[in-house]
PDB file of N, CA and C in Angstrom:
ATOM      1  N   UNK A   1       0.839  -1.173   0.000  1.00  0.00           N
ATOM      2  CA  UNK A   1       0.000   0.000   0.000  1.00  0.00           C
ATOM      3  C   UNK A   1       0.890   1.245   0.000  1.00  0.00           C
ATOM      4  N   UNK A   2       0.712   2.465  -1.124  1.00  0.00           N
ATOM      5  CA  UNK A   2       1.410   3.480  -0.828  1.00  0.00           C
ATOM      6  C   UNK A   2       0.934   4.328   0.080  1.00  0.00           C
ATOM      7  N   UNK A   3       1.904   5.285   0.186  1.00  0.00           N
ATOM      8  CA  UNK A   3       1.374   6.165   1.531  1.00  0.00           C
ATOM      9  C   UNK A   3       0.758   7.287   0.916  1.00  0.00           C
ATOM     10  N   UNK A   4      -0.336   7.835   1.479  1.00  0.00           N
ATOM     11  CA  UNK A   4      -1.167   8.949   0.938  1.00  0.00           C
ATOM     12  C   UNK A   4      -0.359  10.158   1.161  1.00  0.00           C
ATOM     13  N   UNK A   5      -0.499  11.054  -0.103  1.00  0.00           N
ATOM     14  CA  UNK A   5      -0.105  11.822  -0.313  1.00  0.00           C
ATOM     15  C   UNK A   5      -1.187  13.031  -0.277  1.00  0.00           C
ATOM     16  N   UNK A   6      -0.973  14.185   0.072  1.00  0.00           N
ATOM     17  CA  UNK A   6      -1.977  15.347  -0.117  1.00  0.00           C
ATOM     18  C   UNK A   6      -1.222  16.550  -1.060  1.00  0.00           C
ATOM     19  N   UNK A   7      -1.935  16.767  -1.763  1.00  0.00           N
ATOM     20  CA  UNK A   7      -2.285  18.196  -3.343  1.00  0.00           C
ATOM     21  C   UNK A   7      -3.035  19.379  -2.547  1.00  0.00           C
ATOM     22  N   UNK A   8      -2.738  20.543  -2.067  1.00  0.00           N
ATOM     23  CA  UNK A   8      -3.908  21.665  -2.094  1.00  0.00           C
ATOM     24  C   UNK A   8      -3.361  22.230  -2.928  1.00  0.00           C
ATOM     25  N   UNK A   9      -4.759  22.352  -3.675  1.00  0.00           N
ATOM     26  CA  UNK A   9      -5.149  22.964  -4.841  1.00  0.00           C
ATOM     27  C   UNK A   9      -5.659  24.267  -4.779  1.00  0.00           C
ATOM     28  N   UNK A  10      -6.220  24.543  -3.632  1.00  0.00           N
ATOM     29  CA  UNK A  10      -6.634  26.000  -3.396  1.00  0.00           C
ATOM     30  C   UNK A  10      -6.341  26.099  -1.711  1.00  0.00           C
ATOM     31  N   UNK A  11      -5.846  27.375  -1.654  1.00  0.00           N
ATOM     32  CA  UNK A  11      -5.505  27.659  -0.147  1.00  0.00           C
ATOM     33  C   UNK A  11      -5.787  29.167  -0.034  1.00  0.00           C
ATOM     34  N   UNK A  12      -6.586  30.146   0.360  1.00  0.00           N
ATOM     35  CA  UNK A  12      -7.087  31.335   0.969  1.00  0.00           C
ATOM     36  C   UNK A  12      -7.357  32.065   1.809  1.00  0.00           C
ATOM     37  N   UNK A  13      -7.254  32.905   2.489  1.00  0.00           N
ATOM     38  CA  UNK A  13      -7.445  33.423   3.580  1.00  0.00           C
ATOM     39  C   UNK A  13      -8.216  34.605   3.518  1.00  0.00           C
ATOM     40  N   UNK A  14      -9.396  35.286   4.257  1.00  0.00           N
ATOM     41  CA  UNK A  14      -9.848  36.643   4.421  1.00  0.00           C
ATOM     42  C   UNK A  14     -10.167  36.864   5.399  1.00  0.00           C
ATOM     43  N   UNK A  15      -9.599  38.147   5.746  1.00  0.00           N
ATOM     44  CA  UNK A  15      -9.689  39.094   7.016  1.00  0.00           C
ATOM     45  C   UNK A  15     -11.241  38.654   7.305  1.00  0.00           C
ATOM     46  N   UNK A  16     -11.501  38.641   8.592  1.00  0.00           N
ATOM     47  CA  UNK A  16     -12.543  39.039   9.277  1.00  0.00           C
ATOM     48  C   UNK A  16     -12.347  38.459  10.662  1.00  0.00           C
ATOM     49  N   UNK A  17     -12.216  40.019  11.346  1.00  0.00           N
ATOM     50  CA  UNK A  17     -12.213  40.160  12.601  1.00  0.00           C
ATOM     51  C   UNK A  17     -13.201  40.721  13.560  1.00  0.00           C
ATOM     52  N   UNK A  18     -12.821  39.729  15.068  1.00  0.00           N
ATOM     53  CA  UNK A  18     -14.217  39.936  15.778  1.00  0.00           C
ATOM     54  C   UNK A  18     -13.669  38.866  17.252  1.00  0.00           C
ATOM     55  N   UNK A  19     -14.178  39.479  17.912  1.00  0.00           N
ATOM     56  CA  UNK A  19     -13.753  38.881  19.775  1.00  0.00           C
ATOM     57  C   UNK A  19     -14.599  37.676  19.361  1.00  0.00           C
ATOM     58  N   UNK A  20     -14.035  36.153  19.800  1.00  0.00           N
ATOM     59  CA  UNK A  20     -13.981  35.162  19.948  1.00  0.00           C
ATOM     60  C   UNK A  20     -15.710  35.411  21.014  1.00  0.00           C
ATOM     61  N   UNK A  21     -15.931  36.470  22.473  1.00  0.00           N
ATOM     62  CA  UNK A  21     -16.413  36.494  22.857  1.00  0.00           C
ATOM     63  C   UNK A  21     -17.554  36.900  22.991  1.00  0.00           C
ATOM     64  N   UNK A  22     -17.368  37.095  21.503  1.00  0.00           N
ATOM     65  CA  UNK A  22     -18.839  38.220  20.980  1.00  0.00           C
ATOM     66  C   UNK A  22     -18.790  37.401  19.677  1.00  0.00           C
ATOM     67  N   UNK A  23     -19.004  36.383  19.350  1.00  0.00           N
ATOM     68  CA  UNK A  23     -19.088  36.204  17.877  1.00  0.00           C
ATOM     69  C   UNK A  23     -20.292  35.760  17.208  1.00  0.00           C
ATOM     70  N   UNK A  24     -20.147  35.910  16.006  1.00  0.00           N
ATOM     71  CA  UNK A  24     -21.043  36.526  15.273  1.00  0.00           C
ATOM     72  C   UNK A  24     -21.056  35.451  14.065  1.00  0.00           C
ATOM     73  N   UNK A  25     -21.669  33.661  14.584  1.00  0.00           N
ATOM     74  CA  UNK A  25     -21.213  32.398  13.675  1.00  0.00           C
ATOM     75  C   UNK A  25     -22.026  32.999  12.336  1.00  0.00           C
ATOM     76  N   UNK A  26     -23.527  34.009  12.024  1.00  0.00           N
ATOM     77  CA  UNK A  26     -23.878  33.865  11.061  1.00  0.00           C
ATOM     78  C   UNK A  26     -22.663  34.553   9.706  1.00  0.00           C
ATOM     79  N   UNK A  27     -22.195  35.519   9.981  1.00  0.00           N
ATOM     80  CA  UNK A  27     -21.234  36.641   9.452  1.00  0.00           C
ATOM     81  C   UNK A  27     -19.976  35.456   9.163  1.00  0.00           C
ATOM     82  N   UNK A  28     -19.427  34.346  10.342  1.00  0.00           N
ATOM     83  CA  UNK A  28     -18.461  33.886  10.122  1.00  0.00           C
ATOM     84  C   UNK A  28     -19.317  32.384   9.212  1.00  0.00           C
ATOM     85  N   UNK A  29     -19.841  31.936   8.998  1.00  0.00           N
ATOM     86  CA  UNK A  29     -20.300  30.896   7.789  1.00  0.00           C
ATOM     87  C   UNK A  29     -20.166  31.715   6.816  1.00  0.00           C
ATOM     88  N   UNK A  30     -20.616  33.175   6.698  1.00  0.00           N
ATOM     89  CA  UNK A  30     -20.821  33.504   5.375  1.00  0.00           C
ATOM     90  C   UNK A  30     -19.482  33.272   4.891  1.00  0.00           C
ATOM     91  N   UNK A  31     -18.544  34.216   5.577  1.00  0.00           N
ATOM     92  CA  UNK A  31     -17.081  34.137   5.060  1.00  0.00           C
ATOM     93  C   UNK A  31     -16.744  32.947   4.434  1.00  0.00           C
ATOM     94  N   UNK A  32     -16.850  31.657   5.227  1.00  0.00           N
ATOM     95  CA  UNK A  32     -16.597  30.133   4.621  1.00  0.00           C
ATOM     96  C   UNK A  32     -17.505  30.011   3.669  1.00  0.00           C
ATOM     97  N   UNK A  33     -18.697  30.314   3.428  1.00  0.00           N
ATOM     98  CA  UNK A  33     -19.310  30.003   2.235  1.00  0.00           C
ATOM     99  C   UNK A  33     -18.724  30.529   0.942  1.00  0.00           C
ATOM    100  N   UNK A  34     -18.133  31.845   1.170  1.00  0.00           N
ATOM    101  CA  UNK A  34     -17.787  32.296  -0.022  1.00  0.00           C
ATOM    102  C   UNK A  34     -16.338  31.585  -0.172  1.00  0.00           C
ATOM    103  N   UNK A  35     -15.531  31.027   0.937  1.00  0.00           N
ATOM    104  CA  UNK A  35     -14.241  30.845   0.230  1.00  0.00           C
ATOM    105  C   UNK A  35     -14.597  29.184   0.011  1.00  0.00           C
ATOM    106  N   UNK A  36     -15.928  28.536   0.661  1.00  0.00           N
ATOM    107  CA  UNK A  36     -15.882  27.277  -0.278  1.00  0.00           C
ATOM    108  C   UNK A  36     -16.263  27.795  -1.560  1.00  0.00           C
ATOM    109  N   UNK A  37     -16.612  28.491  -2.083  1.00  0.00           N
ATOM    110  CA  UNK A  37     -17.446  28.716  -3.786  1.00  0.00           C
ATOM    111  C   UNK A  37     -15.915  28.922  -4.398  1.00  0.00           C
ATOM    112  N   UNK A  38     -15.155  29.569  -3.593  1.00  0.00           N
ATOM    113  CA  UNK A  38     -14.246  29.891  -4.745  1.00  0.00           C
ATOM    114  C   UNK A  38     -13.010  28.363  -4.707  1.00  0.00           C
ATOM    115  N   UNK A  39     -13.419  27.856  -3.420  1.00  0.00           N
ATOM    116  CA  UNK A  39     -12.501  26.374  -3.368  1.00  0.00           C
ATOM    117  C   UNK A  39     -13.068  25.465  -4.790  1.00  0.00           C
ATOM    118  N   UNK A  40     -14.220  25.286  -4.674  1.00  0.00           N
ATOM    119  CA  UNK A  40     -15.180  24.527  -5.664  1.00  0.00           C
ATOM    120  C   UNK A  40     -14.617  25.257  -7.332  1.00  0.00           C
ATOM    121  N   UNK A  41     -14.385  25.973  -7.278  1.00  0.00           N
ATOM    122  CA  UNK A  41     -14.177  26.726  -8.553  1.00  0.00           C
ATOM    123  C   UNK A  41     -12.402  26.402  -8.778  1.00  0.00           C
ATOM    124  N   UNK A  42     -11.932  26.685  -7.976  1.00  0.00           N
ATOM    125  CA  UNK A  42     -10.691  26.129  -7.762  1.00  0.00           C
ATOM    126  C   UNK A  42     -10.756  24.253  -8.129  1.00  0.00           C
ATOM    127  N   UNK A  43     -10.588  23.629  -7.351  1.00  0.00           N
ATOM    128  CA  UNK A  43     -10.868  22.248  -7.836  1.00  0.00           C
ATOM    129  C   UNK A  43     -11.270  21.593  -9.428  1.00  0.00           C
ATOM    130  N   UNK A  44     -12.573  22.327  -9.856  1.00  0.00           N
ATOM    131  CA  UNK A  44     -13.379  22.343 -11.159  1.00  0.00           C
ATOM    132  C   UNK A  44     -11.651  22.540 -12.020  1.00  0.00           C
ATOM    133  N   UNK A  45     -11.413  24.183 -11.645  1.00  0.00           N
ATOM    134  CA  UNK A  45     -10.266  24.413 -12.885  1.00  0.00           C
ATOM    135  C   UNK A  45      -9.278  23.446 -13.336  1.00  0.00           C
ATOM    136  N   UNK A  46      -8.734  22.562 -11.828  1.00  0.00           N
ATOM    137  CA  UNK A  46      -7.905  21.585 -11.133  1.00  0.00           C
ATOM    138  C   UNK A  46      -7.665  20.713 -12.859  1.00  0.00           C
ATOM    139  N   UNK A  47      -9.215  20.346 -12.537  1.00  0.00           N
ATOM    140  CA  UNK A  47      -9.098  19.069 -13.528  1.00  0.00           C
ATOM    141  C   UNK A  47     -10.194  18.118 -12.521  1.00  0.00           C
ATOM    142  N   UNK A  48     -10.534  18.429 -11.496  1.00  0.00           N
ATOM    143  CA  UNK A  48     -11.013  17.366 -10.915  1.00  0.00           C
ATOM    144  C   UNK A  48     -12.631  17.710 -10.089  1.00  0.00           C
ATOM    145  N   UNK A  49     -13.222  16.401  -9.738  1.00  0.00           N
ATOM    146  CA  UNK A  49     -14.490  16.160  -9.633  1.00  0.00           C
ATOM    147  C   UNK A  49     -14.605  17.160  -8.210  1.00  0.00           C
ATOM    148  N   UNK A  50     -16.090  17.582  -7.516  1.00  0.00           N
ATOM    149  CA  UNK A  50     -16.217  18.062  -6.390  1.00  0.00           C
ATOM    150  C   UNK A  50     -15.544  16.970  -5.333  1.00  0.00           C
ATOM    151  N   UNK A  51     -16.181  15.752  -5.379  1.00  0.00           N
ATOM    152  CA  UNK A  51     -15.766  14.831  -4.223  1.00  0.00           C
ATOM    153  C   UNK A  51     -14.308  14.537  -4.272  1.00  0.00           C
ATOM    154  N   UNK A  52     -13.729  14.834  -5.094  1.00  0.00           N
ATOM    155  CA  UNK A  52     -12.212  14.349  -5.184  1.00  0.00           C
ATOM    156  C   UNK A  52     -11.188  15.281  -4.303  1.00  0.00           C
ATOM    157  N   UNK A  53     -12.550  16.147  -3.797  1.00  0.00           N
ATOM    158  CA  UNK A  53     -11.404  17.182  -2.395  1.00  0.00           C
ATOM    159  C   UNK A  53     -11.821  17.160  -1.116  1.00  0.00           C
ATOM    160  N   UNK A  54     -11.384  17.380  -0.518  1.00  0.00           N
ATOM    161  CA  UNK A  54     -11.482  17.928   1.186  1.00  0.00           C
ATOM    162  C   UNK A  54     -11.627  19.250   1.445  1.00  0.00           C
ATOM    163  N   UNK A  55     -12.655  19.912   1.772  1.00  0.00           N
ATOM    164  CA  UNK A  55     -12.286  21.350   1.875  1.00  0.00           C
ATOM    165  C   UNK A  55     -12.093  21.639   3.987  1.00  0.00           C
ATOM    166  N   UNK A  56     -11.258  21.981   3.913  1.00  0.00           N
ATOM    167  CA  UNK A  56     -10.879  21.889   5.253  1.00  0.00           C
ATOM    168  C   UNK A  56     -10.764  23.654   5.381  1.00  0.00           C
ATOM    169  N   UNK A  57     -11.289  23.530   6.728  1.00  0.00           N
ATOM    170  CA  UNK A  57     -11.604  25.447   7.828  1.00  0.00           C
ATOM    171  C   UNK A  57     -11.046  25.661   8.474  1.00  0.00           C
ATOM    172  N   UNK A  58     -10.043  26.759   8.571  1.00  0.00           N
ATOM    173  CA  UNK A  58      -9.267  26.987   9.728  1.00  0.00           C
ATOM    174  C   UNK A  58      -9.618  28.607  10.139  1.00  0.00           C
ATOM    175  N   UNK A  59      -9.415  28.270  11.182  1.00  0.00           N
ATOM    176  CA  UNK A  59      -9.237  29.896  11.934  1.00  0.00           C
ATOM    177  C   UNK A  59      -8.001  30.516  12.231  1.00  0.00           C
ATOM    178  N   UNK A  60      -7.804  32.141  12.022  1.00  0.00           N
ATOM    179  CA  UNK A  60      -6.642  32.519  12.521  1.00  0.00           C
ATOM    180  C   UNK A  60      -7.126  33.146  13.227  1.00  0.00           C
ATOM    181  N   UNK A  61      -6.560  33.319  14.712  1.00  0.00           N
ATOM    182  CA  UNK A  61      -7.049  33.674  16.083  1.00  0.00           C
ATOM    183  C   UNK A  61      -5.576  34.419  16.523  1.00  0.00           C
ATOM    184  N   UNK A  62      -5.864  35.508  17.463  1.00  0.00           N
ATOM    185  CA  UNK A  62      -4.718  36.460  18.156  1.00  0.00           C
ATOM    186  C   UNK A  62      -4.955  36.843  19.139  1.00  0.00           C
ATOM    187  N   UNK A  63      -3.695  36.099  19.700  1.00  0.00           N
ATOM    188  CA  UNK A  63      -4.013  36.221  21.697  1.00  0.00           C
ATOM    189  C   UNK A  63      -3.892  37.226  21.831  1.00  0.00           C
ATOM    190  N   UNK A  64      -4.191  37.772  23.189  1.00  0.00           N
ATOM    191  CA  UNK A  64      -4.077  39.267  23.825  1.00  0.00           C
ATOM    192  C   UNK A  64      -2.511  39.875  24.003  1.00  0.00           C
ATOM    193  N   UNK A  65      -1.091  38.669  23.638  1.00  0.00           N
ATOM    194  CA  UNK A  65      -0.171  39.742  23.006  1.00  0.00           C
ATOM    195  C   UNK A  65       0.124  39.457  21.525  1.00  0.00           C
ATOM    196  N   UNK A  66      -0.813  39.130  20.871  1.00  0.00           N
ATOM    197  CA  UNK A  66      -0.361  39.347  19.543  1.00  0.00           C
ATOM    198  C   UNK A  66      -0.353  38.020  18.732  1.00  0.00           C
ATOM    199  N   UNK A  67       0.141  37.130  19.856  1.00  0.00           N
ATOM    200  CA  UNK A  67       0.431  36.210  18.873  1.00  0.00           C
ATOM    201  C   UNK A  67      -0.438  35.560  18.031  1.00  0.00           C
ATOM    202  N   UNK A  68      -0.195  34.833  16.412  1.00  0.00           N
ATOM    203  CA  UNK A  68      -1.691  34.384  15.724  1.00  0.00           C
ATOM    204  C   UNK A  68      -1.235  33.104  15.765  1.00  0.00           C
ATOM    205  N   UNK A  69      -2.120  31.793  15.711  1.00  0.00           N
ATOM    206  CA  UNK A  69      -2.285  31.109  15.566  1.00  0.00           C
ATOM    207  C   UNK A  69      -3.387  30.032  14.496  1.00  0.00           C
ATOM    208  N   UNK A  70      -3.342  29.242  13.854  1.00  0.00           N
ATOM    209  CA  UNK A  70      -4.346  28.800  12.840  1.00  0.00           C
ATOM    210  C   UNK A  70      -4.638  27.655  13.439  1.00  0.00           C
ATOM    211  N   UNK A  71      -5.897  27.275  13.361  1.00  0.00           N
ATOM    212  CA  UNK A  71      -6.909  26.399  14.364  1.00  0.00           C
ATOM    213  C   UNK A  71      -7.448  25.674  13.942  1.00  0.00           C
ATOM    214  N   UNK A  72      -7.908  24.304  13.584  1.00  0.00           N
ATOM    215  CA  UNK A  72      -9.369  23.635  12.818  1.00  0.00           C
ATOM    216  C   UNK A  72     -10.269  24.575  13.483  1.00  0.00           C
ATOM    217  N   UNK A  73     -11.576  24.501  12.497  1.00  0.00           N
ATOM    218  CA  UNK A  73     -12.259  25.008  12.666  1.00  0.00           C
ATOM    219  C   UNK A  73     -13.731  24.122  12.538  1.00  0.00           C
ATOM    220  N   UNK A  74     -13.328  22.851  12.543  1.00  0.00           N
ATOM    221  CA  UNK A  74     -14.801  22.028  12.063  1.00  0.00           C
ATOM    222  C   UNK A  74     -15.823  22.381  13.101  1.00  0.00           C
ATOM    223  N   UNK A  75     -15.436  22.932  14.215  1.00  0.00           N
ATOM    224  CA  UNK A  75     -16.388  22.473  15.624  1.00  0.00           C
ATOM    225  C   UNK A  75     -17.608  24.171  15.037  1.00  0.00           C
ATOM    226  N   UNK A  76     -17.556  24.636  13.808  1.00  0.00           N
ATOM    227  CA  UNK A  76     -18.270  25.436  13.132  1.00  0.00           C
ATOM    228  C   UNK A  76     -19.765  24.467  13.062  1.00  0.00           C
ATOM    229  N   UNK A  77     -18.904  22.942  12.144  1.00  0.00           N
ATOM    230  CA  UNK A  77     -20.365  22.521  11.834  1.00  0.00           C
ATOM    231  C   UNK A  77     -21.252  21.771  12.633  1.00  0.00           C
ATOM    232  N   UNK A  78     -20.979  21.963  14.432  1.00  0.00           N
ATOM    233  CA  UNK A  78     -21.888  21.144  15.406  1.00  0.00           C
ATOM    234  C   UNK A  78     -22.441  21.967  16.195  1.00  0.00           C
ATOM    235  N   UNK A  79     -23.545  22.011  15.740  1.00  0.00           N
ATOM    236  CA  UNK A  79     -24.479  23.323  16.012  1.00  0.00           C
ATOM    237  C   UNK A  79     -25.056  22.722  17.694  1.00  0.00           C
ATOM    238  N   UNK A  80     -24.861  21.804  18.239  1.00  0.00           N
ATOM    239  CA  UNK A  80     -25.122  21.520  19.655  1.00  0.00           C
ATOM    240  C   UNK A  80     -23.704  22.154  20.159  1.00  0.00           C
ATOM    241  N   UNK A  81     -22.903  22.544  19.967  1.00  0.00           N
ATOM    242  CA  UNK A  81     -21.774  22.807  21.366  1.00  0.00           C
ATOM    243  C   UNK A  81     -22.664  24.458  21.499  1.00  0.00           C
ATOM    244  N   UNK A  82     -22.078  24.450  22.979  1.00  0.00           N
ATOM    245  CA  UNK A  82     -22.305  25.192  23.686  1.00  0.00           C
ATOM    246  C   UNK A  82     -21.433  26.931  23.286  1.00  0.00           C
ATOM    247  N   UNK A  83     -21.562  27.609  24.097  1.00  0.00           N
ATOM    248  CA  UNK A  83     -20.411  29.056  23.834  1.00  0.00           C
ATOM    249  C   UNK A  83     -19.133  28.634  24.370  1.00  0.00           C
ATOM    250  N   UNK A  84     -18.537  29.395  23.912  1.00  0.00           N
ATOM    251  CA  UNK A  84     -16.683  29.116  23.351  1.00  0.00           C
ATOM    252  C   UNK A  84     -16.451  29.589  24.956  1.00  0.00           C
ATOM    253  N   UNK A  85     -15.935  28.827  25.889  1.00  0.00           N
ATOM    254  CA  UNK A  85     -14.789  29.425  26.594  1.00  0.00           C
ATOM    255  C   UNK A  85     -13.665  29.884  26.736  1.00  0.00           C
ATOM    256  N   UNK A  86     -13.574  31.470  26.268  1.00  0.00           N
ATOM    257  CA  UNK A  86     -12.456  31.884  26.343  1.00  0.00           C
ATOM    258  C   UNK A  86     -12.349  33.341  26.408  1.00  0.00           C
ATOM    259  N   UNK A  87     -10.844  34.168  26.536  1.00  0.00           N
ATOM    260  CA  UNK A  87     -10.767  35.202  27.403  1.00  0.00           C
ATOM    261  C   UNK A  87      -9.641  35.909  26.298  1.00  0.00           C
ATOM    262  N   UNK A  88     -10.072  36.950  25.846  1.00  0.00           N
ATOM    263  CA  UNK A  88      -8.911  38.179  25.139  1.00  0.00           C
ATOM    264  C   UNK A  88      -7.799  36.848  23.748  1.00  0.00           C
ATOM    265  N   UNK A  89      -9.503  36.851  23.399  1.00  0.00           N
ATOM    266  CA  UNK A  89      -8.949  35.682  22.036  1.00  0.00           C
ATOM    267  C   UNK A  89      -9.705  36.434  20.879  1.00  0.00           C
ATOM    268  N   UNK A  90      -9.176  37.019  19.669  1.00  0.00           N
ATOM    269  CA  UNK A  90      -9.439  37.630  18.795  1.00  0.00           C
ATOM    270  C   UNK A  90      -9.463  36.361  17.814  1.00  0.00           C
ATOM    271  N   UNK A  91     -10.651  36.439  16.555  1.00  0.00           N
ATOM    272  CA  UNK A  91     -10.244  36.249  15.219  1.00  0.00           C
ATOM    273  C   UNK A  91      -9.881  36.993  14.205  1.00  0.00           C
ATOM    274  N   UNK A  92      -9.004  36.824  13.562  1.00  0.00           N
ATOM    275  CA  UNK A  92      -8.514  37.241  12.262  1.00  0.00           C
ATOM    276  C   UNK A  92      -8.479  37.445  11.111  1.00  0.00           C
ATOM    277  N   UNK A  93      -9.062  36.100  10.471  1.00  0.00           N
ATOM    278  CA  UNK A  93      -8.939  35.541   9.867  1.00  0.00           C
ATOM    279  C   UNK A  93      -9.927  34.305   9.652  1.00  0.00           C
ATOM    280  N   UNK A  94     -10.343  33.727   8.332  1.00  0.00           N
ATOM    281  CA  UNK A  94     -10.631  32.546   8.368  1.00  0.00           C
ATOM    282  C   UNK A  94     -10.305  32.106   6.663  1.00  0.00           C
ATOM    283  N   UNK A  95      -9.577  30.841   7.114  1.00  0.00           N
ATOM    284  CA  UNK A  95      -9.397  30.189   5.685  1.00  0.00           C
ATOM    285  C   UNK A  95      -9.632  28.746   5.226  1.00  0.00           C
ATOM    286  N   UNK A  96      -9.618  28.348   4.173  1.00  0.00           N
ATOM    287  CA  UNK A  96     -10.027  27.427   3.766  1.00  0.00           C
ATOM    288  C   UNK A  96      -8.950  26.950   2.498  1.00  0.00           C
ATOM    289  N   UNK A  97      -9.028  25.451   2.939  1.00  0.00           N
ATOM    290  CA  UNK A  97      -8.531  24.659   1.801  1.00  0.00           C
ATOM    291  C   UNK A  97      -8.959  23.272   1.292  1.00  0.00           C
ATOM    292  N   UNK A  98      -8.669  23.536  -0.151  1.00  0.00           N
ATOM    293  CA  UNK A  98      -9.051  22.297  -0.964  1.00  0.00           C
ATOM    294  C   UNK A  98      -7.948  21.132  -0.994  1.00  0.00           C
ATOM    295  N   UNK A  99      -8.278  20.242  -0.154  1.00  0.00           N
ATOM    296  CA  UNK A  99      -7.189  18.929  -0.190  1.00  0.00           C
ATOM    297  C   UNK A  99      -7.316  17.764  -1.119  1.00  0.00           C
ATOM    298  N   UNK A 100      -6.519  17.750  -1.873  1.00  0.00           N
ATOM    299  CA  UNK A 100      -6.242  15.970  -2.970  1.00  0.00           C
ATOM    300  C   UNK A 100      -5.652  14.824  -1.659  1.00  0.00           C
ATOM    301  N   UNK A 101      -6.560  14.116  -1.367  1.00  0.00           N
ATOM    302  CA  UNK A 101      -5.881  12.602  -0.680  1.00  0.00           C
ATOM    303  C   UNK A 101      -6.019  11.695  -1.843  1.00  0.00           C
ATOM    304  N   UNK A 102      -4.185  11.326  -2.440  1.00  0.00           N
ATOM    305  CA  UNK A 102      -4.289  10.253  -2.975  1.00  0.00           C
ATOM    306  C   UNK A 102      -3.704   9.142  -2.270  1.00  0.00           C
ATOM    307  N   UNK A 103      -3.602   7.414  -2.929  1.00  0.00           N
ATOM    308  CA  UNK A 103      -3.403   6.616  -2.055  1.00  0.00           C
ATOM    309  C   UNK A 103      -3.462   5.861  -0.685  1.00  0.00           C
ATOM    310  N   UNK A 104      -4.815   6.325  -0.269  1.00  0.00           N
ATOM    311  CA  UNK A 104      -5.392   5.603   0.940  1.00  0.00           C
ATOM    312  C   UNK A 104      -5.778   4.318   1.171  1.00  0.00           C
TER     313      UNK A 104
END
């Protein structure tokens, strides 16, 4: 068996900032909606089918001195968790990418 390899084919990022403690999930889906449309469009150009990617969500987040960090972001699509515990945590950012897994 070979070992899987990963292709991103599209990788993006756009500003949108907002306190972790005040947030605002409808404003932050939109953002991901638009950078999946342009992932999907990305892929298409690729050469390749919708299912033939992964589109994976990350967050860029900035602690209270500065520092940024990039985060999964799936816990977007489980609409049962509760509010975010946390304290002088900014977002930044949110991006998205289109992943090729070949050889699994």
């Amino acid at each position: 068996m070979s070992p899987s390899t990963r292709r991103v084919v599209f990788a993006e990022t756009i500003p949108i900032e907002m306190r972790v403690d005040d947030l605002d999930l409808g404003r932050l889906r939109r953002g991901f909606a638009e950078l999946f449309d342009r992932a999907a469009h990305a892929v298409q150009l690729a050469g390749y089918e919708q299912d033939d990617a992964v589109l994976e969500r990350f967050l860029i987040v900035r602690s209270a001195y500065g520092e940024e960090v990039v985060v999964r972001a799936d816990w977007l699509e489980d609409r049962s968790r509760g509010p975010l515990d946390v304290s002088e945590v900014q977002i930044v950012g949110a991006r998205v990418e289109a992943v090729l897994e070949t050889g699994l």
